[in-house]
N, C-alpha and C. Protein backbone atom coordinates (compact mmCIF):
# COMPACT_ATOMS: atom_id res chain seq x y z
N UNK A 1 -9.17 6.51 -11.75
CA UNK A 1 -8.94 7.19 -13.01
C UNK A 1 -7.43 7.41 -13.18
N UNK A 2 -6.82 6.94 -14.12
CA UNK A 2 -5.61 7.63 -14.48
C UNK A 2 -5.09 8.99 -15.42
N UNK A 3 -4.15 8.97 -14.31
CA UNK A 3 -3.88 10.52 -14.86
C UNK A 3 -2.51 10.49 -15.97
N UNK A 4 -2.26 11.18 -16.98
CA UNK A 4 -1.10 10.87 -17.98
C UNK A 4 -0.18 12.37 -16.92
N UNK A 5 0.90 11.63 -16.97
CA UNK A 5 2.18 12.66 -16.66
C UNK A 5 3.28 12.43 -17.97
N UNK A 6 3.98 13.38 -17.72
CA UNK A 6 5.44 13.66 -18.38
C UNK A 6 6.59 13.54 -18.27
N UNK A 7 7.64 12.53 -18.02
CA UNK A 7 8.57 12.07 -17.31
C UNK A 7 9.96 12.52 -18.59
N UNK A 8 11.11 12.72 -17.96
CA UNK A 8 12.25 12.90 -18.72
C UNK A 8 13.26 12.18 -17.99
N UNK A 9 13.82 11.38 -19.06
CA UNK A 9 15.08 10.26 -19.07
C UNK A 9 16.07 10.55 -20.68
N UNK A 10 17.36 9.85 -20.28
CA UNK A 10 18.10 9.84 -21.37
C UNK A 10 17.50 8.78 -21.97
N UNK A 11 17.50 8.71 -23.47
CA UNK A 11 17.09 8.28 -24.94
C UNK A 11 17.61 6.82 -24.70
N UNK A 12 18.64 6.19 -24.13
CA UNK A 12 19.35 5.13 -24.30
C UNK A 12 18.77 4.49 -22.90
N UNK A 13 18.73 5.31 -21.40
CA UNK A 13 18.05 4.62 -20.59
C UNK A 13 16.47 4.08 -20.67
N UNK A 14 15.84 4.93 -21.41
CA UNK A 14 14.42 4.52 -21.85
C UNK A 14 14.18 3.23 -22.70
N UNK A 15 15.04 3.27 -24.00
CA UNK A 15 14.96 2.25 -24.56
C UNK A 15 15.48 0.66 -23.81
N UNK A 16 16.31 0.81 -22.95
CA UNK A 16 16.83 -0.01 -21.85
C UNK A 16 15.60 -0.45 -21.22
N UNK A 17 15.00 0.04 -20.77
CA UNK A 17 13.54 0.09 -19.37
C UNK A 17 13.05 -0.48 -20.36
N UNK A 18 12.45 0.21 -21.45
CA UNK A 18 11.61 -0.80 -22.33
C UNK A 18 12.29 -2.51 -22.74
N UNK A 19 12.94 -2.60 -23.03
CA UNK A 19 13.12 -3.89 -23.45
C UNK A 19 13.22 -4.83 -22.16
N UNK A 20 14.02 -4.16 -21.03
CA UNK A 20 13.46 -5.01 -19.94
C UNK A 20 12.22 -5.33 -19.71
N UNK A 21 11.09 -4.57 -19.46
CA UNK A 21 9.99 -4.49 -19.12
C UNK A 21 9.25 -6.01 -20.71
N UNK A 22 9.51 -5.46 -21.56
CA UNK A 22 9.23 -6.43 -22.82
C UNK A 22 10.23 -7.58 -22.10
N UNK A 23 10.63 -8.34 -21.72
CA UNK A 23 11.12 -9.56 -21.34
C UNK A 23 10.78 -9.71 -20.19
N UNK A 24 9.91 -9.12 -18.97
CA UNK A 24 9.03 -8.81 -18.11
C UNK A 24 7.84 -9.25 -18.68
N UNK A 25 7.71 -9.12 -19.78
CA UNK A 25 5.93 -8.54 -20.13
C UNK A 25 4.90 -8.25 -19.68
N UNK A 26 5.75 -6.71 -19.49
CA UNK A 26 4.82 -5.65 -18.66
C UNK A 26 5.47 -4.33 -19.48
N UNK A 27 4.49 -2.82 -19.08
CA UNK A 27 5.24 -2.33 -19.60
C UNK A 27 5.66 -1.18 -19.01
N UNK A 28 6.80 -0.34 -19.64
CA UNK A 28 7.20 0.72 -18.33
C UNK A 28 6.12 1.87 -17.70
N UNK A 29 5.49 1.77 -18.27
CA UNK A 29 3.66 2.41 -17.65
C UNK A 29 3.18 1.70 -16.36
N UNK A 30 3.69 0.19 -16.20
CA UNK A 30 3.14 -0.91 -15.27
C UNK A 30 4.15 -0.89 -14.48
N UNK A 31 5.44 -0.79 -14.65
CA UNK A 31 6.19 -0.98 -13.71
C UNK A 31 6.94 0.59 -12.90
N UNK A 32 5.99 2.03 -13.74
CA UNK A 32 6.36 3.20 -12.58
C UNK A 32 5.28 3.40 -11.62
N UNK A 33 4.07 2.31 -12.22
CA UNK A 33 2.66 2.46 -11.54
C UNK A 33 3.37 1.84 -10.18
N UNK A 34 4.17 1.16 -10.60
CA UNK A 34 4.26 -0.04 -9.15
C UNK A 34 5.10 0.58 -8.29
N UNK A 35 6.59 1.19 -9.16
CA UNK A 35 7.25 1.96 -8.02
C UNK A 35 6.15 3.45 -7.31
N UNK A 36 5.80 3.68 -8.25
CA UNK A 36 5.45 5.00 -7.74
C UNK A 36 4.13 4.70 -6.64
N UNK A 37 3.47 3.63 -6.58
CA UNK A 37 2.36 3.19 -5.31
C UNK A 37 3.95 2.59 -4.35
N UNK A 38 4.42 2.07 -4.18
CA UNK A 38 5.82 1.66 -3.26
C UNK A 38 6.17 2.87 -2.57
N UNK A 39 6.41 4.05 -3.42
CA UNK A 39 7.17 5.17 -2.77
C UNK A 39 6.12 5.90 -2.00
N UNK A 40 4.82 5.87 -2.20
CA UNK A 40 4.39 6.74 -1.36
C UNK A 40 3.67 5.76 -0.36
N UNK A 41 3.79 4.52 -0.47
CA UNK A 41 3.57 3.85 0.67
C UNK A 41 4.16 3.20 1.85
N UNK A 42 6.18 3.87 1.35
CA UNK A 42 6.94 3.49 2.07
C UNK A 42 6.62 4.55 3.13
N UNK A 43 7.04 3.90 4.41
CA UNK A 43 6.85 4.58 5.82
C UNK A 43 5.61 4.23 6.59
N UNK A 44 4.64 3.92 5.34
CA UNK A 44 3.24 3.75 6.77
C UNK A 44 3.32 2.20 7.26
N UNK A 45 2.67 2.25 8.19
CA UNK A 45 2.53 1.06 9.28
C UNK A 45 1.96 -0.16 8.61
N UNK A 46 2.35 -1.51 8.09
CA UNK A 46 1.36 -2.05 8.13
C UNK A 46 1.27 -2.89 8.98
N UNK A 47 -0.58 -3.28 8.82
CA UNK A 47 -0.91 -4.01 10.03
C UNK A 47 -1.65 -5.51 9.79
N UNK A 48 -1.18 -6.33 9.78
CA UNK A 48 -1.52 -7.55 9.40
C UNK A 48 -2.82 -7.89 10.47
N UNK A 49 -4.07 -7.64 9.78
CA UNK A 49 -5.44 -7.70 11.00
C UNK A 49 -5.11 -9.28 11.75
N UNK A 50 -5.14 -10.21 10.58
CA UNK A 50 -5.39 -11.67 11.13
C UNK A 50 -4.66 -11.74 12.74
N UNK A 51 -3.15 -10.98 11.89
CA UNK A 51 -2.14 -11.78 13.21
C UNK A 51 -2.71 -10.62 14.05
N UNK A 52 -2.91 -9.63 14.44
CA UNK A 52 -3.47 -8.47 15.36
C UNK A 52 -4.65 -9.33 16.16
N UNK A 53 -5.43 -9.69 15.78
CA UNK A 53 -6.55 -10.97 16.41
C UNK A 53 -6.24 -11.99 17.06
N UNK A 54 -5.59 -12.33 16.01
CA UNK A 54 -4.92 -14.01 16.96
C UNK A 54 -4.29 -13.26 18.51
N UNK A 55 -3.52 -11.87 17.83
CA UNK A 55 -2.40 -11.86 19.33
C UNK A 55 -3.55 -10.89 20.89
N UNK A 56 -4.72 -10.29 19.95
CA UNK A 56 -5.28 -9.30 20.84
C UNK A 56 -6.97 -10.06 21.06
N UNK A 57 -7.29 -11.07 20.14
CA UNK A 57 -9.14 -11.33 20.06
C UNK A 57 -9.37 -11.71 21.42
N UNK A 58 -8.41 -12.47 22.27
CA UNK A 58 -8.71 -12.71 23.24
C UNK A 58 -9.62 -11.71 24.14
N UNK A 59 -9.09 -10.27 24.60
CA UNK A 59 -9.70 -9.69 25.46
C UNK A 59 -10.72 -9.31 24.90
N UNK A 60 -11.36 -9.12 26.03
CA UNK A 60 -12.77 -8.62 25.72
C UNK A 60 -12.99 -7.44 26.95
N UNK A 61 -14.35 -7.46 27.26
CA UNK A 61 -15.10 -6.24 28.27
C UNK A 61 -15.44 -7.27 29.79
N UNK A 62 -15.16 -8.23 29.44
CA UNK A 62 -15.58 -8.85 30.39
C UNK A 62 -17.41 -9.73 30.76
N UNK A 63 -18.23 -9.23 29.38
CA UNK A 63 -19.46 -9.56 29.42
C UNK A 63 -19.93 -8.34 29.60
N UNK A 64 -19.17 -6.97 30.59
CA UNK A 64 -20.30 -6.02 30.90
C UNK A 64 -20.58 -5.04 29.30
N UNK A 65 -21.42 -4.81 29.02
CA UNK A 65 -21.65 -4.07 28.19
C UNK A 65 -21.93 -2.41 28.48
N UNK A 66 -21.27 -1.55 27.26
CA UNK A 66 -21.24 -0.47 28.12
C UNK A 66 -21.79 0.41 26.70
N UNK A 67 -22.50 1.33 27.88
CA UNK A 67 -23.34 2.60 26.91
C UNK A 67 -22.71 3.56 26.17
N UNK A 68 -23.06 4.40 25.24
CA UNK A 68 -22.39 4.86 24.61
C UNK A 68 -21.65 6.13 25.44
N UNK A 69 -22.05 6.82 26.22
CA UNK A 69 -21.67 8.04 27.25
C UNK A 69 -20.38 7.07 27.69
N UNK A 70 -20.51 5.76 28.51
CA UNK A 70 -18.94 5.13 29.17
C UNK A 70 -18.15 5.10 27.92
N UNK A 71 -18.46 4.31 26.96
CA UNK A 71 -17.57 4.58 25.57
C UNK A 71 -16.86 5.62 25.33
N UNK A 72 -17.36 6.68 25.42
CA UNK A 72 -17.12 8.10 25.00
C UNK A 72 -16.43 8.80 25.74
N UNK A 73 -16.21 8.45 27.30
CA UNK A 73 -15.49 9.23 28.55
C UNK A 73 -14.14 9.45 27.91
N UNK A 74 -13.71 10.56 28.69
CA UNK A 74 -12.07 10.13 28.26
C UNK A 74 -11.51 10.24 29.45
């Protein structure tokens, strides 16, 4: 669901953003969506599964299979 906020800029930088964004064709609604998912996703980890597999699928348990109580030990 989107939520409407209220943002304040100077009159001349806005109209700027817009016409970029119009030679983009996108619009400045689309492109604070994008910074603003960027900024709060800068810092976390990412983790590329595929390459995590390729470098870790190898190991395994060895065949033994283990119950949920050995699972659970710490």
């Amino acid at each position: 669901m989107l939520k409407n906020i209220t943002l304040s800029a100077e009159k001349d930088l806005i109209q700027k953003a817009r016409e970029k964004a119009f030679v983009e064709k996108k619009s400045v609604n689309d492109l604070f969506r994008g910074w603003l998912k960027n900024y709060v996703e800068q810092g976390r980890p990412k983790v590329d599964l595929n390459a995590f597999l390729k470098q870790y699928g190898h190991i395994g348990s060895g065949g033994k299979k283990f119950t949920r109580e050995e699972m659970n030990e710490r």
